[in-house]
C-alpha atoms as a PDB file:
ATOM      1  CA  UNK A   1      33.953  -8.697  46.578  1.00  0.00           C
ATOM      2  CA  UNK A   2      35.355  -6.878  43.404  1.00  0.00           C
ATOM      3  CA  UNK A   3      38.927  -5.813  43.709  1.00  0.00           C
ATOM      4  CA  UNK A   4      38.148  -2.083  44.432  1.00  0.00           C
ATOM      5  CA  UNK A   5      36.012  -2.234  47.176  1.00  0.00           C
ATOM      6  CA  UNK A   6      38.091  -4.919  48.509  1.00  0.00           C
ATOM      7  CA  UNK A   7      40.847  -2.265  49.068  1.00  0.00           C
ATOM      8  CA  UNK A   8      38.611   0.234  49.754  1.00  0.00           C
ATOM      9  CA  UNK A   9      37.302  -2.332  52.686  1.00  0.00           C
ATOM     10  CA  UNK A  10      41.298  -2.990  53.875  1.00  0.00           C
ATOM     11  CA  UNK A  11      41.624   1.339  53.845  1.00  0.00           C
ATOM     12  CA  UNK A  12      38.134   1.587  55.883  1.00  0.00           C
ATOM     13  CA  UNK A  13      39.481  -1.065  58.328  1.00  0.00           C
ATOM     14  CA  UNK A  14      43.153   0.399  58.575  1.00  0.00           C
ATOM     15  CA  UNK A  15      41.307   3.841  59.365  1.00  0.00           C
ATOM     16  CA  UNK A  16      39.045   2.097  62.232  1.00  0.00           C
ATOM     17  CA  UNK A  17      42.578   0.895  63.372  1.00  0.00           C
ATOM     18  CA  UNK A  18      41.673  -1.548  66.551  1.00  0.00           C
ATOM     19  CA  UNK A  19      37.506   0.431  66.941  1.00  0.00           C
ATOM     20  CA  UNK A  20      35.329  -2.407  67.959  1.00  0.00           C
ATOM     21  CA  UNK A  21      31.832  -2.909  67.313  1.00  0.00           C
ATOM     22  CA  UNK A  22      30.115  -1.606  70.753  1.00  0.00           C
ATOM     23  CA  UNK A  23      28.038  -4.749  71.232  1.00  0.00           C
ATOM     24  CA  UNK A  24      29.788  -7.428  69.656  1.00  0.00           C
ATOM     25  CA  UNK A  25      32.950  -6.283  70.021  1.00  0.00           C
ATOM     26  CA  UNK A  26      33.652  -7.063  66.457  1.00  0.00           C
ATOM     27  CA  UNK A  27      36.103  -5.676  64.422  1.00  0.00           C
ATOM     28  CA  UNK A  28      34.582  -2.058  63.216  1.00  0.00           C
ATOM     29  CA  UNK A  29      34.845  -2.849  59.575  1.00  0.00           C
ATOM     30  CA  UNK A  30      32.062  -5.601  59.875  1.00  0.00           C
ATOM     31  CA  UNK A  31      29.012  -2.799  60.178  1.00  0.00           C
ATOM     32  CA  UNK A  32      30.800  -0.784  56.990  1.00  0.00           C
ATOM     33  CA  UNK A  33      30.832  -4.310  54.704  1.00  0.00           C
ATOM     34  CA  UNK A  34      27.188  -5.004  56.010  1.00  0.00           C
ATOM     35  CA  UNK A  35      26.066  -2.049  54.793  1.00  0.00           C
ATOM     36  CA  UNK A  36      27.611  -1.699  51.469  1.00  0.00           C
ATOM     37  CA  UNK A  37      26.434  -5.392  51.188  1.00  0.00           C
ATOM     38  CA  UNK A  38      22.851  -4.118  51.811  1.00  0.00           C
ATOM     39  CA  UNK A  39      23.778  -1.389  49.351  1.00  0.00           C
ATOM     40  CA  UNK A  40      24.901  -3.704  46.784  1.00  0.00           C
ATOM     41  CA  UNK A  41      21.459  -5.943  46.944  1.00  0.00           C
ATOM     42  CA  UNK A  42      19.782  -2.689  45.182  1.00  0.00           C
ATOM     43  CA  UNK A  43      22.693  -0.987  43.448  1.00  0.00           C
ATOM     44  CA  UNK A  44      25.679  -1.549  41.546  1.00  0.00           C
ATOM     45  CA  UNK A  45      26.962   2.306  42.019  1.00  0.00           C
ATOM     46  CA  UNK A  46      30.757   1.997  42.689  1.00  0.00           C
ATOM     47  CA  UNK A  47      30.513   5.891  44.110  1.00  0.00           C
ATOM     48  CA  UNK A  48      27.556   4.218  46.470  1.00  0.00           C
ATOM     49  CA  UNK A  49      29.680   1.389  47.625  1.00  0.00           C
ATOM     50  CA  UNK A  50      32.590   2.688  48.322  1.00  0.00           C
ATOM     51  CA  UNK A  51      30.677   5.328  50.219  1.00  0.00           C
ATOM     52  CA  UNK A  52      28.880   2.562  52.233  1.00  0.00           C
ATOM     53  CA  UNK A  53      32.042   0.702  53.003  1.00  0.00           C
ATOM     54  CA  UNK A  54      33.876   4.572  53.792  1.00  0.00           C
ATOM     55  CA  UNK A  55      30.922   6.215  55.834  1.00  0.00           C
ATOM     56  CA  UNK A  56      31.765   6.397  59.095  1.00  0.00           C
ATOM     57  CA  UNK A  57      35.611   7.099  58.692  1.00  0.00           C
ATOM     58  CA  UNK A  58      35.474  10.845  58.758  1.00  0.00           C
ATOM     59  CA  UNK A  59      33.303  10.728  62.244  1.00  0.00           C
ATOM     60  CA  UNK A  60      35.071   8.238  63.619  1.00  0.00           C
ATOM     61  CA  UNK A  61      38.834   8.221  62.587  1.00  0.00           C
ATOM     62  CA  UNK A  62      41.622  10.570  62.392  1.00  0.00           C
ATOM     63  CA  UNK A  63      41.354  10.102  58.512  1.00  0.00           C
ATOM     64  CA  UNK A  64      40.923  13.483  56.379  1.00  0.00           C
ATOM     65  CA  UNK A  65      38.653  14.181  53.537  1.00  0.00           C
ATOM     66  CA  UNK A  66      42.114  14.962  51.568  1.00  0.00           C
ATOM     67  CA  UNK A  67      43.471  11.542  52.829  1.00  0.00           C
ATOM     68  CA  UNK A  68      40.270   9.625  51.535  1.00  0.00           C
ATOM     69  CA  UNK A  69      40.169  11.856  48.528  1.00  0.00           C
ATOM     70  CA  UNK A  70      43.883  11.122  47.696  1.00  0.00           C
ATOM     71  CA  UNK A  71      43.254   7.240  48.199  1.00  0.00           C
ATOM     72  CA  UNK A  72      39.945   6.957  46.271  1.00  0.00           C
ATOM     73  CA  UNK A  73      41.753   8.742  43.412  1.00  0.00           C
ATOM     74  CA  UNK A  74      44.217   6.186  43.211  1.00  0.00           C
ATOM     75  CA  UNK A  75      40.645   3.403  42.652  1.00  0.00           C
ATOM     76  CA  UNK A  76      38.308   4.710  41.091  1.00  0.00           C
ATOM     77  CA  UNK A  77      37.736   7.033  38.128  1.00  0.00           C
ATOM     78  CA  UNK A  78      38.049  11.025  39.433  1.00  0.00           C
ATOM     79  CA  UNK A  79      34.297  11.599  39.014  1.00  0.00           C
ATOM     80  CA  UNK A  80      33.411   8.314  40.509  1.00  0.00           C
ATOM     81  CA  UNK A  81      36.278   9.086  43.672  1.00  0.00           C
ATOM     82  CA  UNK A  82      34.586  12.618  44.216  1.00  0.00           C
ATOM     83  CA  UNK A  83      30.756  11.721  44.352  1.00  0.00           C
ATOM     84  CA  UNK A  84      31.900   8.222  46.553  1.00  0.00           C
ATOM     85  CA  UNK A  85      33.845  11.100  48.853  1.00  0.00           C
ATOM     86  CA  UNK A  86      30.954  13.455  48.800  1.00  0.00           C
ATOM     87  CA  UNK A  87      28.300  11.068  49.780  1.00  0.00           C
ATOM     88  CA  UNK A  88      31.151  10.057  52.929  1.00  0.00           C
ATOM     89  CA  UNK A  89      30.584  14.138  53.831  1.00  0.00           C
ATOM     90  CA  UNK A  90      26.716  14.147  53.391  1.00  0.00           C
ATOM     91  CA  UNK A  91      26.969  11.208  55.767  1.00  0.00           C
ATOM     92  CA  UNK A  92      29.318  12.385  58.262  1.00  0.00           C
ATOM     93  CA  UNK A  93      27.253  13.983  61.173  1.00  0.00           C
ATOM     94  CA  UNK A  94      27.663  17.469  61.951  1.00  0.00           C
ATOM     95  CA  UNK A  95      25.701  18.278  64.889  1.00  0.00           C
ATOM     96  CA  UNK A  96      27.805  16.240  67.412  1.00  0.00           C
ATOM     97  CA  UNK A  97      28.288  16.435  71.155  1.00  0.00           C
ATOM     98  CA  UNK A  98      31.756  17.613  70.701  1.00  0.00           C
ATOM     99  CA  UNK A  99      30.993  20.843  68.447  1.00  0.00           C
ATOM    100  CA  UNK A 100      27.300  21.397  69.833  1.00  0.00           C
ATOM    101  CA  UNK A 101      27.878  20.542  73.608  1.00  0.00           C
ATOM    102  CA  UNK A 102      25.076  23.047  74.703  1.00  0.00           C
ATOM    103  CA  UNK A 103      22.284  21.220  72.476  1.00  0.00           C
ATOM    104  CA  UNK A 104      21.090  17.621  74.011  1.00  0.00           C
ATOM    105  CA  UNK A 105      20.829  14.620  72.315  1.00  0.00           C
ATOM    106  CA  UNK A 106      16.884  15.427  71.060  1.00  0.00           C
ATOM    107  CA  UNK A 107      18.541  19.008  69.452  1.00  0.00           C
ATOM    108  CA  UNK A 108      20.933  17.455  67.986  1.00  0.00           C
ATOM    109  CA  UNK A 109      19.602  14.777  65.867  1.00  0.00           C
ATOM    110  CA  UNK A 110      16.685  17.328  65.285  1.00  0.00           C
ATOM    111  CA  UNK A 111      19.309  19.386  63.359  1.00  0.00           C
ATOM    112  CA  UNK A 112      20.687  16.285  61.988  1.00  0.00           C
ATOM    113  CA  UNK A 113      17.839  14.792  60.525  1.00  0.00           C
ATOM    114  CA  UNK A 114      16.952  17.999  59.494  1.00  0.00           C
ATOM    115  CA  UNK A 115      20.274  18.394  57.532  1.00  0.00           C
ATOM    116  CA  UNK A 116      19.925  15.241  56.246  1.00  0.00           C
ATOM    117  CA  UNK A 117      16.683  15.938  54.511  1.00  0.00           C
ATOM    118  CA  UNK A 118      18.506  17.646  51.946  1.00  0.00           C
ATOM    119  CA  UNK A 119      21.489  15.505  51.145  1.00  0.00           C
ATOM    120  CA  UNK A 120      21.700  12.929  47.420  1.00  0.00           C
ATOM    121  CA  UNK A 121      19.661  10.451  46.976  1.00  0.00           C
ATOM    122  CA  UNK A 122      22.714   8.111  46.914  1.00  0.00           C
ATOM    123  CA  UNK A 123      23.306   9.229  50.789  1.00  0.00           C
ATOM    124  CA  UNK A 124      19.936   8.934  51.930  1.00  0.00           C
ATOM    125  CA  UNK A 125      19.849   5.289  50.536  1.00  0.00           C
ATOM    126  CA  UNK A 126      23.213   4.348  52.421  1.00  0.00           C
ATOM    127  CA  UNK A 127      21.643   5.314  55.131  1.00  0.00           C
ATOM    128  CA  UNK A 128      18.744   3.707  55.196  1.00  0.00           C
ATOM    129  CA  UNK A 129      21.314   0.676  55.277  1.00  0.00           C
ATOM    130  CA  UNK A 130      23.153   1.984  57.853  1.00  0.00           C
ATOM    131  CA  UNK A 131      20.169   1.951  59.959  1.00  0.00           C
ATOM    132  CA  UNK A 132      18.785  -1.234  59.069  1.00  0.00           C
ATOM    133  CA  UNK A 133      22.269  -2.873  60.166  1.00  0.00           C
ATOM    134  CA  UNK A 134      22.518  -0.658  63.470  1.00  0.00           C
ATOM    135  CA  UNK A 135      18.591  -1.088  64.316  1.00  0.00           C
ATOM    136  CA  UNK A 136      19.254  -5.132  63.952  1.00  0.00           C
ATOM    137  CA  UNK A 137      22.186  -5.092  66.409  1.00  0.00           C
ATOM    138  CA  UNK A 138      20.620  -2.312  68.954  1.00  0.00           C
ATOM    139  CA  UNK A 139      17.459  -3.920  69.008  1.00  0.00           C
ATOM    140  CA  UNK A 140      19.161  -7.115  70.105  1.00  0.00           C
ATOM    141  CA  UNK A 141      22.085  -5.997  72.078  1.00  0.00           C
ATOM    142  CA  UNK A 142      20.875  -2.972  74.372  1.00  0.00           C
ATOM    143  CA  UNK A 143      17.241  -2.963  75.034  1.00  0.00           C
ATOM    144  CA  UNK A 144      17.591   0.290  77.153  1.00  0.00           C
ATOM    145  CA  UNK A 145      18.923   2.071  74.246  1.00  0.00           C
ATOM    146  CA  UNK A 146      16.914   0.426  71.744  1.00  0.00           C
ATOM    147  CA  UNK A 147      13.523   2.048  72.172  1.00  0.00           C
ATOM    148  CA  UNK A 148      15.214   5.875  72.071  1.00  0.00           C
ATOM    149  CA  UNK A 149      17.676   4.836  69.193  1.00  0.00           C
ATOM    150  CA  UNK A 150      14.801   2.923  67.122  1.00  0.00           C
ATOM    151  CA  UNK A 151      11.981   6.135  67.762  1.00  0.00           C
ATOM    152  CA  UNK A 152      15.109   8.709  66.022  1.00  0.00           C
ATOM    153  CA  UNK A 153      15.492   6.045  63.363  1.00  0.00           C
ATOM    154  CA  UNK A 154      11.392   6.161  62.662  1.00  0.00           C
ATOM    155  CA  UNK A 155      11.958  10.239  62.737  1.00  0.00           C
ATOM    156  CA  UNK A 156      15.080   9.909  60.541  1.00  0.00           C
ATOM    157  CA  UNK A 157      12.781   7.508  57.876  1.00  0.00           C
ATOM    158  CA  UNK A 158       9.715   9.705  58.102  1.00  0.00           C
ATOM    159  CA  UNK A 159      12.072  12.587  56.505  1.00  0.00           C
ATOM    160  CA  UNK A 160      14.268  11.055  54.609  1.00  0.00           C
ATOM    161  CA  UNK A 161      12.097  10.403  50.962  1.00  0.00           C
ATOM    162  CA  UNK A 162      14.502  10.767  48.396  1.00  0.00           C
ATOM    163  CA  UNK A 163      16.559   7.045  48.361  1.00  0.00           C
ATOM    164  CA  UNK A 164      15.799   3.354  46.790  1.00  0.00           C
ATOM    165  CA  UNK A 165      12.052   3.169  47.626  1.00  0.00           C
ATOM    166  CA  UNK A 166      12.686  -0.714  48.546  1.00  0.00           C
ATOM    167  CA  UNK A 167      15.441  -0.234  50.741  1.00  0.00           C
ATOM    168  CA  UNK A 168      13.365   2.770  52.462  1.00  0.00           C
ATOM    169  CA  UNK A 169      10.387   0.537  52.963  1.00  0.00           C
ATOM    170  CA  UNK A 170      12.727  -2.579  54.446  1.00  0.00           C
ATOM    171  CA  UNK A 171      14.476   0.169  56.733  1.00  0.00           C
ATOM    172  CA  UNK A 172      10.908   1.195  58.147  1.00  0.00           C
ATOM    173  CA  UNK A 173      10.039  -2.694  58.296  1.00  0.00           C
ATOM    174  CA  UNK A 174      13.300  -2.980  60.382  1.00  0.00           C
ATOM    175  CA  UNK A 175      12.601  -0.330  62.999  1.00  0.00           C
ATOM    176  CA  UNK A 176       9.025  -1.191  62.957  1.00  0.00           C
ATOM    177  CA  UNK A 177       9.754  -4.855  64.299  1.00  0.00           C
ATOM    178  CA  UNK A 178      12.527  -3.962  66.520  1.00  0.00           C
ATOM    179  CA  UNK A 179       9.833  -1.377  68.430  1.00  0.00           C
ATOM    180  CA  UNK A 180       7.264  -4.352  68.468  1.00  0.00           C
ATOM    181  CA  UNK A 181       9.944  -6.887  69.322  1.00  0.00           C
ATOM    182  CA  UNK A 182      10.856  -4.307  72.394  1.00  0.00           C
ATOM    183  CA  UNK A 183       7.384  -3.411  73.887  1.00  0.00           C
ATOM    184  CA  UNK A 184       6.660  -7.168  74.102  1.00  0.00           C
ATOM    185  CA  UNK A 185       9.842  -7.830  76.281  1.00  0.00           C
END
């Protein structure tokens, strides 16, 4: 791993402090490397994979967009820190349980998926990552979960157009054979 993302990998994992992975019970960090790894098999964007390695920090940390901002600064060319840090926002979801406790689950990645219709390119392709390494480890870890996680995954791909065309198509391939894998257990 090139020396940048390498400490932008140690600041991800300091950020996830002791999170575990739900299923695993990995070290967080692991899902962040996995997809900027899948990130880095189509693209050699620094903004993208720092982004990848970064994109669940603001949702799931104490960590501050100023905080992230201020360290990315310090690693990356300005323009490069501010569109890595802006694809981390586009990322970050906004229609949570917390903030939107009178929607359910089905409103609120409605809204989400909605919202994310109209985020970068760059974003839509990290998440199309993001899902393919969360369908993979869903799919085999919680098959109660699986089938309503994997159906807002297929809704999520269905309206999100705008990233890598490959990595779009291997996302729906993903969620496609976790859904067949589930309905014949």
């Amino acid at each position: 791993m090139e020396k940048f993302l390498e400490k932008i990998k140690d600041f991800a994992d300091k950020a996830h402090g002791d999170q575990l992975r739900k299923y695993k019970k990995d070290r967080y960090i692991v899902h962040p490397v996995r997809v900027m790894l899948i990130c880095k098999e189509y693209t050699e964007n620094r903004s993208v994979l720092a982004a990848a390695l970064l994109h669940d920090v603001l949702e799931d940390t104490p960590v501050s967009k100023e905080d992230i901002k201020s360290f990315l600064n310090q690693h990356m060319d300005p323009t490069e820190a501010i569109t890595a840090l802006n694809y981390v926002v586009e990322l970050t979801d906004v229609y949570t349980k917390e903030d939107y406790p009178r929607l359910n689950r089905k409103q609120r990645k409605a809204r989400e998926v909605e919202r994310l219709t109209s985020i970068s390119a760059e974003g839509q392709t990290i998440k199309y990552a993001d899902i393919i390494d969360n369908a993979q480890e869903i799919a085999e870890s919680d098959h109660s979960f699986a089938p309503v996680y994997l159906s807002e995954c297929k809704i999520i791909l269905e309206s999100l157009l705008r990233g890598d065309r490959e990595l779009h198509a291997r996302a729906v391939q993903t969620v496609e054979e976790g859904l067949k894998k589930l309905k014949h257990n």
